[in-house]
Protein backbone atom coordinates (compact mmCIF):
# COMPACT_ATOMS: atom_id res chain seq x y z
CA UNK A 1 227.81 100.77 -3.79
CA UNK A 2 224.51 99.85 -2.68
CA UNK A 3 222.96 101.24 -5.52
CA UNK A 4 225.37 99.67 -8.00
CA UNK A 5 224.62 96.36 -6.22
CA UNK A 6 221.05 96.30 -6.94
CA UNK A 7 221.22 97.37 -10.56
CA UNK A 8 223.08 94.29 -11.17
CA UNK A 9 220.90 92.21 -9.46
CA UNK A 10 218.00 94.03 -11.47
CA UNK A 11 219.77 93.05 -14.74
CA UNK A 12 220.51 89.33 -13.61
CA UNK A 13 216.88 88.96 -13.04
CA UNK A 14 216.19 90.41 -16.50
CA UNK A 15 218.41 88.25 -18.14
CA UNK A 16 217.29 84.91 -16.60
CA UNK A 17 213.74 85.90 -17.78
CA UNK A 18 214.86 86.22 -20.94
CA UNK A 19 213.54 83.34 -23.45
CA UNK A 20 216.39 80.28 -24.72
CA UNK A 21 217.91 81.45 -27.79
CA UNK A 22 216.53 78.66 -30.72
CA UNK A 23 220.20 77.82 -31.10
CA UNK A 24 220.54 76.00 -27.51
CA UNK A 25 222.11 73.53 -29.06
CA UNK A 26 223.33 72.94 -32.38
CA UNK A 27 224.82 69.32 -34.51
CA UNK A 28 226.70 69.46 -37.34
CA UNK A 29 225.61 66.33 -39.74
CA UNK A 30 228.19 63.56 -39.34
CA UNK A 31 228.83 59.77 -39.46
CA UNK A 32 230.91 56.48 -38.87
CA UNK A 33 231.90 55.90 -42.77
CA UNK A 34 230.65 52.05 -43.49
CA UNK A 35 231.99 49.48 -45.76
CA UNK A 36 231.01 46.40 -47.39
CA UNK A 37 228.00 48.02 -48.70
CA UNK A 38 226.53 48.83 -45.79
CA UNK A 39 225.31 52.21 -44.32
CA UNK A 40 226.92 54.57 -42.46
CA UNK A 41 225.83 54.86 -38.25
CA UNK A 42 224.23 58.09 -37.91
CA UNK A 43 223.38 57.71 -34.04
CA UNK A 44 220.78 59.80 -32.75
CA UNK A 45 220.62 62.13 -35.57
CA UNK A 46 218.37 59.21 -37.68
CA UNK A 47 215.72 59.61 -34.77
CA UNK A 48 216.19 63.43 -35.16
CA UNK A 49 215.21 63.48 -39.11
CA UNK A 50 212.19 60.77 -39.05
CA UNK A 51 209.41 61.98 -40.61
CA UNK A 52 211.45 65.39 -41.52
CA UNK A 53 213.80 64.14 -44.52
CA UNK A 54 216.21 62.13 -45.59
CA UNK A 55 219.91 61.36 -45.51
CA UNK A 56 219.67 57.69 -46.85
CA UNK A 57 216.94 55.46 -49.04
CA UNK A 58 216.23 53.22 -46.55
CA UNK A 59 214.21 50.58 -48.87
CA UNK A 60 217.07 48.34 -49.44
CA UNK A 61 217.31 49.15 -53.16
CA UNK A 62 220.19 49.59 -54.83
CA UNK A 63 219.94 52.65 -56.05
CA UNK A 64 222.32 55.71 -56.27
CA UNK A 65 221.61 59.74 -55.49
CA UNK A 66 224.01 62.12 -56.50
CA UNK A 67 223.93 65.65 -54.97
CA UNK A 68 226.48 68.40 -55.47
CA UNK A 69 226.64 71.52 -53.39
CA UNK A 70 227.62 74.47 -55.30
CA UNK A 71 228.75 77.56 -53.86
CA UNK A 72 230.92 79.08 -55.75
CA UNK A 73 232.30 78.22 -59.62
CA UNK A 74 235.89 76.76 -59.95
CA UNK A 75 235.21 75.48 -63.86
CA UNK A 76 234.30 72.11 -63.28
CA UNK A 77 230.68 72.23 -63.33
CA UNK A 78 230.49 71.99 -66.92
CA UNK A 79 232.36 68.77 -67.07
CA UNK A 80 230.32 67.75 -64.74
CA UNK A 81 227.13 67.69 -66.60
CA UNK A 82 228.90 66.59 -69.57
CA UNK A 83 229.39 63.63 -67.98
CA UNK A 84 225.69 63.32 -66.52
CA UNK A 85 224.30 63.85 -70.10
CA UNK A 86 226.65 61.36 -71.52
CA UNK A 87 226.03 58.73 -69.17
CA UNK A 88 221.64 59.87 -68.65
CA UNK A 89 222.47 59.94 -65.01
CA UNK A 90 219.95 62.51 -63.24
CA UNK A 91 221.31 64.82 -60.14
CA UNK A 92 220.30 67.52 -57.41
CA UNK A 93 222.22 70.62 -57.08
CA UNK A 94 222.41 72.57 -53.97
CA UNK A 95 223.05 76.03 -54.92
CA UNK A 96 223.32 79.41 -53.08
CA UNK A 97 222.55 82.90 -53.88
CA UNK A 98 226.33 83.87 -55.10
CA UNK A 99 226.05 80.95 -57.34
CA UNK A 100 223.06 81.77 -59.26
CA UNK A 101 223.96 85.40 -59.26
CA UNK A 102 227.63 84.74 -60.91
CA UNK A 103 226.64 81.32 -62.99
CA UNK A 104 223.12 82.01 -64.84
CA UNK A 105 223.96 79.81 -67.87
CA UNK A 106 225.18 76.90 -65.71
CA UNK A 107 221.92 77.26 -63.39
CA UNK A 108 219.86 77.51 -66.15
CA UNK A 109 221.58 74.49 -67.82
CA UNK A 110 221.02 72.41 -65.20
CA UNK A 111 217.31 72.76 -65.09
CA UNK A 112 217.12 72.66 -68.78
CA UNK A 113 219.02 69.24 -68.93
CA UNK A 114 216.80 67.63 -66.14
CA UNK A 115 218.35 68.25 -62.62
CA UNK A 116 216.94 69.29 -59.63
CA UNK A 117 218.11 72.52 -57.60
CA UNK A 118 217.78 72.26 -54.45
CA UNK A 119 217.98 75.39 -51.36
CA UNK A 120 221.18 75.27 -49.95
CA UNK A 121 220.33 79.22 -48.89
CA UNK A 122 220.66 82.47 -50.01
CA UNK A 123 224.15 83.53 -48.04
CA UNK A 124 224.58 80.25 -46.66
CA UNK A 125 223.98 81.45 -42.89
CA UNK A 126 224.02 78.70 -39.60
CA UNK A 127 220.29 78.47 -39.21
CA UNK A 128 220.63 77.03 -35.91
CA UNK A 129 221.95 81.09 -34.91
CA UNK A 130 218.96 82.91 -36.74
CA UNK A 131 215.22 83.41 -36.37
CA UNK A 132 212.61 81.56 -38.62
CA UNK A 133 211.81 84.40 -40.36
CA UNK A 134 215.40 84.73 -41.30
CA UNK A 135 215.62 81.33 -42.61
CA UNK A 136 212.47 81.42 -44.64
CA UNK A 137 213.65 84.90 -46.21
CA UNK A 138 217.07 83.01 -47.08
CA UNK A 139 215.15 79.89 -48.67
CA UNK A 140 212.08 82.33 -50.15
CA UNK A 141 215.24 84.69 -51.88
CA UNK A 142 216.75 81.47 -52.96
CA UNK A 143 213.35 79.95 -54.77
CA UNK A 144 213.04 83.17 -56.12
CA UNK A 145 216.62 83.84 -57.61
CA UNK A 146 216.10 80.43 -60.06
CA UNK A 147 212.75 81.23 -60.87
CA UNK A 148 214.17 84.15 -62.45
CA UNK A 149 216.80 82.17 -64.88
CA UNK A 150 215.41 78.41 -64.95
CA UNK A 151 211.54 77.14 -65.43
CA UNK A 152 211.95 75.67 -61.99
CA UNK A 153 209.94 78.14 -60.28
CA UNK A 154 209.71 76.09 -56.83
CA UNK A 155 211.82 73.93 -54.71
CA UNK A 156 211.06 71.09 -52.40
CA UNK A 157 214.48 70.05 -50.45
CA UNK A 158 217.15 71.83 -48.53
CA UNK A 159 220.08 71.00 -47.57
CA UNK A 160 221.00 73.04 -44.60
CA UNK A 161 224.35 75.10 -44.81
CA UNK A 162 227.31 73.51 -43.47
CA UNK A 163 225.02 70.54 -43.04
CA UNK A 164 224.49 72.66 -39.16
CA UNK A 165 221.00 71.65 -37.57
CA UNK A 166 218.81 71.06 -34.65
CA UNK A 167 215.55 70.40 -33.67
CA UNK A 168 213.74 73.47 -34.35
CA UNK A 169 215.55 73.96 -38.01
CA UNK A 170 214.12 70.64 -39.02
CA UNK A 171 210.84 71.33 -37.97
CA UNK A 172 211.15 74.94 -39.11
CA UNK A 173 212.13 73.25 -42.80
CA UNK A 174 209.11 71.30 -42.95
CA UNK A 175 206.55 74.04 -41.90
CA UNK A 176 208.02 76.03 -44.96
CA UNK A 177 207.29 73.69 -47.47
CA UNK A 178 211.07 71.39 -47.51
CA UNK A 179 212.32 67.85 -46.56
CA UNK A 180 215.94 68.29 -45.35
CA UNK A 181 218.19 66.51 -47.03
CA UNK A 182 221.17 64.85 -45.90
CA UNK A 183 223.88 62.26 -47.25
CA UNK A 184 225.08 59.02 -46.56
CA UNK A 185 228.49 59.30 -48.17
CA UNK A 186 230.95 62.32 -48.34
CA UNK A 187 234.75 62.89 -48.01
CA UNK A 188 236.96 66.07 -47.80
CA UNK A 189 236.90 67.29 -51.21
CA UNK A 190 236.29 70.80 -51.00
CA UNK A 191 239.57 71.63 -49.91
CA UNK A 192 240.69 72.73 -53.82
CA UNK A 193 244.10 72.76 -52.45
CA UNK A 194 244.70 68.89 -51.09
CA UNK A 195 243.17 67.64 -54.45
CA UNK A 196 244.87 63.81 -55.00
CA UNK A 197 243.91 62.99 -58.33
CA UNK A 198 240.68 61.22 -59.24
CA UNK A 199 241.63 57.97 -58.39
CA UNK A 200 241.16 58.99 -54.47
CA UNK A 201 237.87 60.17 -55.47
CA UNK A 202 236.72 57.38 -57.31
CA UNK A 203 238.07 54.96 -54.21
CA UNK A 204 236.52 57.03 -51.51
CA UNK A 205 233.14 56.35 -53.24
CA UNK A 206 233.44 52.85 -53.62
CA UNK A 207 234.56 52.30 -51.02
CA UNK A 208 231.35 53.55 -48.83
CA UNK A 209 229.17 52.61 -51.35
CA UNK A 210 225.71 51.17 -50.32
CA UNK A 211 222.14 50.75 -50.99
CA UNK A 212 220.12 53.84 -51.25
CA UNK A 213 223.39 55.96 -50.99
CA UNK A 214 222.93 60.05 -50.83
CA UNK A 215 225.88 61.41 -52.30
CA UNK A 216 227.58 64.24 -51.33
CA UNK A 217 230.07 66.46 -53.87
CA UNK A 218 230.93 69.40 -53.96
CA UNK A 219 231.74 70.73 -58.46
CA UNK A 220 234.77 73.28 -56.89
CA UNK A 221 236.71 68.91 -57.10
CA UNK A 222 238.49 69.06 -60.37
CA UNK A 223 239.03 65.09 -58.56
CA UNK A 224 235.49 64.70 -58.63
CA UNK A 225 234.76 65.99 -62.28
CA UNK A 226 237.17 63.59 -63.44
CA UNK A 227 236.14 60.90 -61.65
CA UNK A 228 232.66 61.16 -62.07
CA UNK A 229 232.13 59.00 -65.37
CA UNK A 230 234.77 55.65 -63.86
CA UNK A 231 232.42 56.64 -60.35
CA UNK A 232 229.06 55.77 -62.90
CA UNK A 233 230.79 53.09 -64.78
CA UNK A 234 232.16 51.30 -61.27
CA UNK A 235 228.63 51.71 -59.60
CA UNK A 236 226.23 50.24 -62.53
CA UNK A 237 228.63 47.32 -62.90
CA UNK A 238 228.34 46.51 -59.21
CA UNK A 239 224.33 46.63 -59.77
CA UNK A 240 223.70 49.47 -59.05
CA UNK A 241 221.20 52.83 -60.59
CA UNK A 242 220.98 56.63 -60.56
CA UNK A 243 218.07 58.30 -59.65
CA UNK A 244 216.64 61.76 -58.85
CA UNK A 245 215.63 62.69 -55.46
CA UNK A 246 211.71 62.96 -57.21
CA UNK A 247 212.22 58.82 -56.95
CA UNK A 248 212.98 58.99 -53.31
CA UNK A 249 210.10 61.37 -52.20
CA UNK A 250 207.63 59.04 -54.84
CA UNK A 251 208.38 56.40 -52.69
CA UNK A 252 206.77 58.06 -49.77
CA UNK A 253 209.66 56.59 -47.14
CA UNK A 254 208.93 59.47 -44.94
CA UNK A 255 205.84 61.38 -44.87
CA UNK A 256 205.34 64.53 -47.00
CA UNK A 257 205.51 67.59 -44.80
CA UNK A 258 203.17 70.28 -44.92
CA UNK A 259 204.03 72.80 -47.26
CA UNK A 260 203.18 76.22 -46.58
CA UNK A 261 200.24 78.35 -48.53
C-alpha cells in the first residue's frame, strides 16, 4: 500500500510539472447584433485582435465586405458568382481542403473572376486544441491545394475554423504570414434544413447593416444565393459599396504582420 501510495504521489508531481496545454482557454467569435447602422459590441475580443486582424473596417466608411465560408458544395455557389459578376461586386472565399479537392472548377472560377480565397484550413481542426506546427501544416496544405488549380499561389487571411480562437492562435496566425479575419454580421444560415426563404436573409442583413460591415455567408444557403442580388441592390441604394478585403488591408487600419520567409 505504501508503495502504491508513493507512485501516485510520483505521478502527481509529474503531472503538475507538466507545461499548460496552448488551449488553456479557448473563445468562440461572437457578438451583440447592432441596429441602426451601427456596429456590433464585440467586448474584449476587439482588444484581443488589435494589431492581429480584422472583424470590422473601422474607418467609418461605408463600405461593404462580403465573405463566404465554403466547406462543402450544396449547388449554390454558382449562382452565387453569377450574381457577383452581374452586379461587379468583388468577394473572399474561405475554403477548406474537401472543398478544393471535390470543386476544382468552382475554385478555379473564383480566382479567375477576381475573388480572393482565403485559409479557412485544410480539415477545418479547433486550433486552439493543436500545436503550431499543426496549424501551419493545415494553412501551408491549404495554400498549396489552390496553387495547384487557381494562379493564386499565396494567401494572406484566415479565418479560423468555427471562428474558435485565443491568444496564442492569433499571434500564431500572424507569425505565419495571415491577418485573422473575422465578421461583423452573420446569422444561422448554415443549417440547410431551417432555410426560410430569402426574404429572412435579405432582412437579417439589413437589418445589422453598418459601416465597414464584414460579412459572413456561408454558399451551402440556397436563402442566401437568392438573396444575394436584392442584398446588393438594398445596400448600394442605402449608400453603400463592395469591396475586396485587398481595400481593407491597403488602408493599413491595423499593422501588417510579419510574414514568414
Amino acid at each position: 500500500m505504501k508503495k502504491k501510495t508513493c507512485i501516485m504521489l510520483m505521478l502527481s508531481l509529474f503531472m503538475c510539472l507538466l507545461p499548460i496545454s496552448a488551449h488553456a482557454d479557448s473563445y468562440g467569435w461572437g457578438f451583440r447584433k447592432g441596429d441602426n447602422h451601427q456596429p456590433p459590441e464585440v467586448g474584449k475580443y476587439a482588444q484581443m485582435l488589435q494589431g492581429k486582424g480584422y472583424y470590422i473596417d473601422p474607418s467609418g466608411e461605408k463600405v461593404v465586405y462580403l465573405t463566404f465560408d465554403n466547406g462543402y458544395e450544396k449547388g449554390y455557389t454558382g449562382q452565387i458568382l453569377d450574381v457577383l459578376k452581374e452586379k461587379g461586386v468583388p468577394a473572399t472565399f474561405f475554403v477548406t481542403g474537401h472543398y478544393v479537392d471535390s470543386e476544382k472548377k468552382l475554385v478555379k472560377r473564383m480566382v479567375n473572376e477576381g475573388h480572393i480565397i482565403g485559409n479557412h484550413s485544410y480539415h477545418h481542426p479547433d486550433f486552439t486544441t493543436i500545436s503550431k506546427d499543426k496549424m501551419k501544416k493545415e494553412l501551408d496544405s491549404l495554400e498549396k491545394a489552390v496553387a495547384k488549380v487557381t494562379k493564386q499561389d499565396s494567401m494572406k487571411y484566415l479565418r479560423p475554423p468555427r471562428g474558435t480562437f485565443n491568444t496564442q492562435t492569433l499571434k500564431w496566425a500572424n507569425e505565419l504570414g495571415y491577418l485573422n479575419m473575422f465578421w461583423s454580421i452573420a446569422f444561422v444560415d448554415w443549417n440547410t434544413n431551417a432555410q426560410g426563404g430569402w426574404e429572412k436573409a435579405y432582412d437579417q442583413v439589413r437589418k445589422q447593416i453598418h459601416p465597414g460591415a464584414i460579412i459572413l455567408l456561408h454558399t451551402v444557403s440556397k436563402d442566401n444565393a437568392d438573396a444575394l442580388e436584392h442584398m446588393i441592390d438594398e445596400l448600394r441604394k442605402q449608400g453603400y459599396t463592395f469591396k475586396s478585403l485587398d481595400y481593407l488591408l491597403m488602408k493599413n487600419l491595423v499593422p501588417k504582420p510579419l510574414f514568414a520567409l
